[in-house]
C-alpha atoms as a PDB file:
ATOM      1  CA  UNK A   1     -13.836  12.949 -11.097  1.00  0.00           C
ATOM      2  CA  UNK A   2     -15.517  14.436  -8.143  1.00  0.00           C
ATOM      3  CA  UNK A   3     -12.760  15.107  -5.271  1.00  0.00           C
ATOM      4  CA  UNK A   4     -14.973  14.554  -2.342  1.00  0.00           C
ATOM      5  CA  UNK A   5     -12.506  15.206   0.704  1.00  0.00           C
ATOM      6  CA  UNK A   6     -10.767  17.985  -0.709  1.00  0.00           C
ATOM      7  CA  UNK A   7     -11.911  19.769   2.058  1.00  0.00           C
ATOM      8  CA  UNK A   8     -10.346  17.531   4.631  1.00  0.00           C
ATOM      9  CA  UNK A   9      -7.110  18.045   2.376  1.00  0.00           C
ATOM     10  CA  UNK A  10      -7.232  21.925   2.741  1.00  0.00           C
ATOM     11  CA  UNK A  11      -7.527  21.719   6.169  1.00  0.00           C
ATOM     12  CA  UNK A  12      -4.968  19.501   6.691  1.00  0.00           C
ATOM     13  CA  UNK A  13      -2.497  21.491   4.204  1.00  0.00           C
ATOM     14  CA  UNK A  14      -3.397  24.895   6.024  1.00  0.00           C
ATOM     15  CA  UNK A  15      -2.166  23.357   9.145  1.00  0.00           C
ATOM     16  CA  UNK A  16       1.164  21.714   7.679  1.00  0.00           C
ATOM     17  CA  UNK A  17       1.745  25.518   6.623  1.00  0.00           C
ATOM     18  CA  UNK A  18       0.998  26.745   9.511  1.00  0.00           C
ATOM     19  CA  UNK A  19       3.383  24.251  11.081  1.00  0.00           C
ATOM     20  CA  UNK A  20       6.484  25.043   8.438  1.00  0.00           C
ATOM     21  CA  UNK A  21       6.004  28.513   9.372  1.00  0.00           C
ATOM     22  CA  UNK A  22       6.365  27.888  12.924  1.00  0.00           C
ATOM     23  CA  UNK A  23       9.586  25.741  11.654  1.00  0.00           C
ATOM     24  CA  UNK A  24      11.146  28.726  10.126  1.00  0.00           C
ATOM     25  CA  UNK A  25      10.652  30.560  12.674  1.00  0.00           C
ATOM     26  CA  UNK A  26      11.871  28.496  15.184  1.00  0.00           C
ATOM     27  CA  UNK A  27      15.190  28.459  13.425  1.00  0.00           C
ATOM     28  CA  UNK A  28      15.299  32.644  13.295  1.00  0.00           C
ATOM     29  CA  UNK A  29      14.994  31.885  17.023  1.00  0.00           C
ATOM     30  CA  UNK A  30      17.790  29.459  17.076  1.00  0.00           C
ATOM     31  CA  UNK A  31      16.097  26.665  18.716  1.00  0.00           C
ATOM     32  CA  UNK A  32      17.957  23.369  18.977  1.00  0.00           C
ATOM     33  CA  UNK A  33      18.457  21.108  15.841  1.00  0.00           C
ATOM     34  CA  UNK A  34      16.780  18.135  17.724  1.00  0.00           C
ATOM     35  CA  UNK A  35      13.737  20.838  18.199  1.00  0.00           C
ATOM     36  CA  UNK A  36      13.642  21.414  14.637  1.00  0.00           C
ATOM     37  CA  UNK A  37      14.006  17.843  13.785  1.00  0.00           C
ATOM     38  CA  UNK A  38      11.069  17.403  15.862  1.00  0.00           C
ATOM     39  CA  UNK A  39       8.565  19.058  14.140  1.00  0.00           C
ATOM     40  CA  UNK A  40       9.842  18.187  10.710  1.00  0.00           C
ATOM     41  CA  UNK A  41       9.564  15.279  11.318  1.00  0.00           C
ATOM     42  CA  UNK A  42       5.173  16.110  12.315  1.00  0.00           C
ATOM     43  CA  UNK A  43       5.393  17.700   9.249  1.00  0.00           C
ATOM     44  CA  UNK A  44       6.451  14.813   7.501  1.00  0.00           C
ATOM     45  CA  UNK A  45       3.923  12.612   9.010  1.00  0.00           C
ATOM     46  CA  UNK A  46       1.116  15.006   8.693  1.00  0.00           C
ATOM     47  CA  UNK A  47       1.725  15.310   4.831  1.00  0.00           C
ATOM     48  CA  UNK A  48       1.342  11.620   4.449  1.00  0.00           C
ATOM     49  CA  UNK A  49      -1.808  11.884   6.162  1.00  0.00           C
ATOM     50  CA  UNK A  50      -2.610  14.287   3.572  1.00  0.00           C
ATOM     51  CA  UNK A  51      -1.320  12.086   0.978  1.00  0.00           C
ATOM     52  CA  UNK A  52      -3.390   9.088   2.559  1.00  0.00           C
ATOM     53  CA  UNK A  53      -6.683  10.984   2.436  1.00  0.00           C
ATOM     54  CA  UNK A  54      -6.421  12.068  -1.398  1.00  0.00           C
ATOM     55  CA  UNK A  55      -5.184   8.202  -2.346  1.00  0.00           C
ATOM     56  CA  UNK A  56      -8.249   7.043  -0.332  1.00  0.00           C
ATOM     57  CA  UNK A  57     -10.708   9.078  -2.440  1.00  0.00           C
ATOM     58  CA  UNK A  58      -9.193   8.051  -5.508  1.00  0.00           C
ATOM     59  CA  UNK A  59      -9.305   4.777  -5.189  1.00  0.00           C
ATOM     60  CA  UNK A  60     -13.133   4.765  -3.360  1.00  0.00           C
ATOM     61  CA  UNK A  61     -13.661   6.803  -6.434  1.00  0.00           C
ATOM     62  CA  UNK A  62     -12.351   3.872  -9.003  1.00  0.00           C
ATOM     63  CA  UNK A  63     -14.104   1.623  -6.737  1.00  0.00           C
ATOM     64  CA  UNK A  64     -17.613   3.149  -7.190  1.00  0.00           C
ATOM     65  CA  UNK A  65     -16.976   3.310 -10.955  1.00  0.00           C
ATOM     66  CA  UNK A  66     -15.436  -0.240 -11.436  1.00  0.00           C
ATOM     67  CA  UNK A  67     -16.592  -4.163 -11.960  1.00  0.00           C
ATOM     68  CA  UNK A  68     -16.159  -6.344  -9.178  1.00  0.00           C
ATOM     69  CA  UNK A  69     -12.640  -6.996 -10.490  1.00  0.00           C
ATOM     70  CA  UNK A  70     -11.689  -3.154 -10.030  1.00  0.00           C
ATOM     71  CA  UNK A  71     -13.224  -3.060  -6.668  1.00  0.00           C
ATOM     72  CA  UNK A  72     -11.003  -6.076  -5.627  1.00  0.00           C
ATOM     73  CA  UNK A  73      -7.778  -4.784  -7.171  1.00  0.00           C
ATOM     74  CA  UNK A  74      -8.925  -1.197  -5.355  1.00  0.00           C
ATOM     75  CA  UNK A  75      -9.358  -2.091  -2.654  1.00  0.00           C
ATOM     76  CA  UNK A  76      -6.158  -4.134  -2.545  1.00  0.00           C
ATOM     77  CA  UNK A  77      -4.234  -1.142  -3.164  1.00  0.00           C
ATOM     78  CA  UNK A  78      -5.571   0.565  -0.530  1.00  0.00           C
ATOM     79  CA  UNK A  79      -5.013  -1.644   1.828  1.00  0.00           C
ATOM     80  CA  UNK A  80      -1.350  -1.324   0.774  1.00  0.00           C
ATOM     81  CA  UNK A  81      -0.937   2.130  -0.101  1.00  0.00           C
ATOM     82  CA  UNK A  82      -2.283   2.329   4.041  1.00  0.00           C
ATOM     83  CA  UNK A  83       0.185  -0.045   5.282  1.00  0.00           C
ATOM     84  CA  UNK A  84       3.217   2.062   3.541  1.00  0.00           C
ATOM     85  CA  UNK A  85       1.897   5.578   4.861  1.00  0.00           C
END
């Protein structure tokens, strides 16, 4: 299987790094727990983008490669899979 936006996911997951480390270091500064919270919380959101992007081009890849029936029940899921994330 060809992974066609795994660029898109490195991007994204150098940035969520980038973001923890700024966590950590927030806490060496002793920043406020509702500061902290905060930006988990981005983090949180920003790795179910991630996690959106690499379920999209899994099921556009079983889409490509099914019978109409696949294609229906793909792109089913991913209209729920993009409703829970």
């Amino acid at each position: 299987m060809t992974h066609h936006k795994l660029p898109e996911v490195e991007k994204r997951l150098a940035r969520i790094e980038g973001h923890v480390k700024g966590i950590r270091k927030m806490i060496d500064e002793e920043k406020s727990y509702p500061e902290i919270v905060q930006q988990i919380t981005a983090v949180r959101a920003a790795l179910d983008g991630a996690l959106g992007v690499i379920v999209e081009d899994l099921l556009d890849h079983i889409s490509k490669t099914s019978n109409v029936k696949g294609k229906k029940a793909a792109n089913e899921l991913k209209d729920t899979v993009s409703k829970i994330l």
